[in-house]
Protein backbone atom coordinates (compact mmCIF):
# COMPACT_ATOMS: atom_id res chain seq x y z
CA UNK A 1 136.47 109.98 125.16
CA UNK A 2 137.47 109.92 121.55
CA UNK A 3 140.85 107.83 121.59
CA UNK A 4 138.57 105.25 123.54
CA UNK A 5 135.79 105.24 121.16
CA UNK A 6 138.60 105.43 118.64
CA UNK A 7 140.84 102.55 120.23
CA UNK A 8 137.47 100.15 120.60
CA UNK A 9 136.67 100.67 117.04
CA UNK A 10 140.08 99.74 115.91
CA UNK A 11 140.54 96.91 117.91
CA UNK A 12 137.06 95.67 117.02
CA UNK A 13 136.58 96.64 113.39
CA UNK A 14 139.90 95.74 112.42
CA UNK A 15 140.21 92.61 114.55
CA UNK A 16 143.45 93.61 116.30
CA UNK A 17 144.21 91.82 119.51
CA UNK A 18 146.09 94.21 121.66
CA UNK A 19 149.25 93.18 123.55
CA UNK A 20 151.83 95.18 125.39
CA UNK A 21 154.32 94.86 128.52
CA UNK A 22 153.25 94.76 132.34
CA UNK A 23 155.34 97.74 132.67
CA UNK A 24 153.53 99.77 130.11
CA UNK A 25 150.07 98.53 131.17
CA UNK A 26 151.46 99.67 134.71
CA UNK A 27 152.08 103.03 133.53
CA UNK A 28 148.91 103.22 132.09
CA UNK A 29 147.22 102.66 134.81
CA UNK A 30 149.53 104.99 136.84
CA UNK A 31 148.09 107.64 134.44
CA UNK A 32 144.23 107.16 134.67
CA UNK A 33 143.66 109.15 138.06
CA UNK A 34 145.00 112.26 136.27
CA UNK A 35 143.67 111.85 133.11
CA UNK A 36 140.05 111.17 135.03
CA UNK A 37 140.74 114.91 137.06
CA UNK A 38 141.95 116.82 133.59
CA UNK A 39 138.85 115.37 131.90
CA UNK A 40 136.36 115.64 134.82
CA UNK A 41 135.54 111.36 134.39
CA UNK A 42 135.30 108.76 136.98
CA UNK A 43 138.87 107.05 137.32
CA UNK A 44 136.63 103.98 137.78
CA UNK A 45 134.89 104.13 134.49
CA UNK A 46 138.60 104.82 132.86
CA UNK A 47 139.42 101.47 134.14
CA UNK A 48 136.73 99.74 133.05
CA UNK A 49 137.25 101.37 129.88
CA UNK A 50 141.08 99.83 130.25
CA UNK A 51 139.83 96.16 130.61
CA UNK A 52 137.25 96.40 128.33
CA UNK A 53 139.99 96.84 125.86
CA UNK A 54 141.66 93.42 126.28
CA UNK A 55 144.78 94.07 126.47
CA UNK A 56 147.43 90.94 126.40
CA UNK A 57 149.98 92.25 129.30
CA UNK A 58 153.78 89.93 128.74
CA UNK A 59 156.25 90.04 131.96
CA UNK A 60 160.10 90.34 130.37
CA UNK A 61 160.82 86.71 130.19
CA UNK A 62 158.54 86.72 126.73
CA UNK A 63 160.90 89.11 125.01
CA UNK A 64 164.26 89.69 127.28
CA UNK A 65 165.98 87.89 124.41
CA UNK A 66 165.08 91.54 122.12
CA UNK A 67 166.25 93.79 124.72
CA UNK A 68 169.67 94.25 123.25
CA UNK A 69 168.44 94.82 119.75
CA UNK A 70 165.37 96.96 121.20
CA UNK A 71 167.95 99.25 123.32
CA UNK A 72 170.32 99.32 120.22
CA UNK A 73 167.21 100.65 118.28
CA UNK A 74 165.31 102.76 119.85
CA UNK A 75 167.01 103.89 123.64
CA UNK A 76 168.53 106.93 122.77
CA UNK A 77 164.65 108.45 121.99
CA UNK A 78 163.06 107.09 124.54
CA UNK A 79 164.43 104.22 127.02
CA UNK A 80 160.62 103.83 128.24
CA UNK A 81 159.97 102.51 124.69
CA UNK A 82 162.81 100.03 124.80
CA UNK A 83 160.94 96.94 126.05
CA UNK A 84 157.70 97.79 124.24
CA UNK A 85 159.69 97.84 121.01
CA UNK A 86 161.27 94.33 122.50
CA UNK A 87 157.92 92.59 122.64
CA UNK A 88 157.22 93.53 119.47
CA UNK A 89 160.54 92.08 117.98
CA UNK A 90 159.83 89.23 119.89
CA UNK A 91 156.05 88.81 118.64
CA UNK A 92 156.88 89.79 115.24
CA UNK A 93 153.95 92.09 115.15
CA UNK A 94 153.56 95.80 114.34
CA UNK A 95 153.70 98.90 117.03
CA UNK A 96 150.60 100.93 117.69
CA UNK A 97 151.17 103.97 119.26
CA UNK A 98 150.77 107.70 118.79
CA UNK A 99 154.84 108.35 119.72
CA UNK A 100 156.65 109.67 117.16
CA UNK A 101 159.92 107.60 118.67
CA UNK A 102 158.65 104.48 116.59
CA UNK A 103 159.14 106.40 113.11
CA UNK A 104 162.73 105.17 112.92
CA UNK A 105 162.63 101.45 115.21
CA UNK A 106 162.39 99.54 112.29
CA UNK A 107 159.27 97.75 112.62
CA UNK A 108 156.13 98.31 111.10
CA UNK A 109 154.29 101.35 113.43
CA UNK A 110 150.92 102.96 113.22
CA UNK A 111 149.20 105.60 114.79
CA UNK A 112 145.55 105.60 116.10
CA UNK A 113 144.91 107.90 112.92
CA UNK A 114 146.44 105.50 110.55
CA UNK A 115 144.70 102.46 111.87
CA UNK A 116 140.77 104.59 111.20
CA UNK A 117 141.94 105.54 107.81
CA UNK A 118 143.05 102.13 107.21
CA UNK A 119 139.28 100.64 108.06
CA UNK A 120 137.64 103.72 106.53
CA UNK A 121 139.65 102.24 103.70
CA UNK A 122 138.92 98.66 103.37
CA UNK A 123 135.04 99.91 104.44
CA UNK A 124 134.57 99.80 108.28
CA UNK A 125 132.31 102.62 109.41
């Protein structure tokens, strides 16, 4: 699993602590059952994988006050992205995520390329 091995080394090279919304987490997890079948892995092991992660899941009450600016922003690309883009506004804190839809939200936005040439960078092997 490379974006695993990929996501664990960004998260604990470059000290990033990962957040995101229930929904999304949700959806990830929705997910893992076919991703486990197209890459022949235990959907099990894909969760642990998940947790091991630690991933900070917010309910909408910690950013339904950046919904409005979030759908203004970023809806007509993708209205899944709207309250992940919301929690960021809220947290003040970059977007990490391989969709393109963040190019033009107006927040700071990496990808999971970006983030490894960024520690390759500053000297994390």
């Amino acid at each position: 699993m490379i974006l695993r091995h990929a996501a664990l080394r960004v998260i604990d090279e470059g000290n990033v602590e990962p957040v995101t919304t229930l929904e999304t987490l949700a959806e990830v997890r929705e997910h893992l059952p076919v991703l486990a079948e197209k890459y022949g892995l235990d959907p099990k092991t894909l969760e642990a994988n998940l947790l091991a992660l630690g991933i900070t899941a917010y309910g909408p009450k910690k950013y339904r006050g950046q919904l409005k600016e979030a759908r203004r922003r970023i809806e007509a690309q993708d209205p899944d992205n709207v309250p992940l883009l919301a929690l960021a506004l809220a947290l003040r804190l970059p977007v990490w995520s391989n969709d393109n839809d963040f190019r033009k939200a107006g927040v700071p936005w990496y990808t999971t390329a970006q983030l490894l040439r960024e520690l390759d960078r500053s000297g994390h092997r």
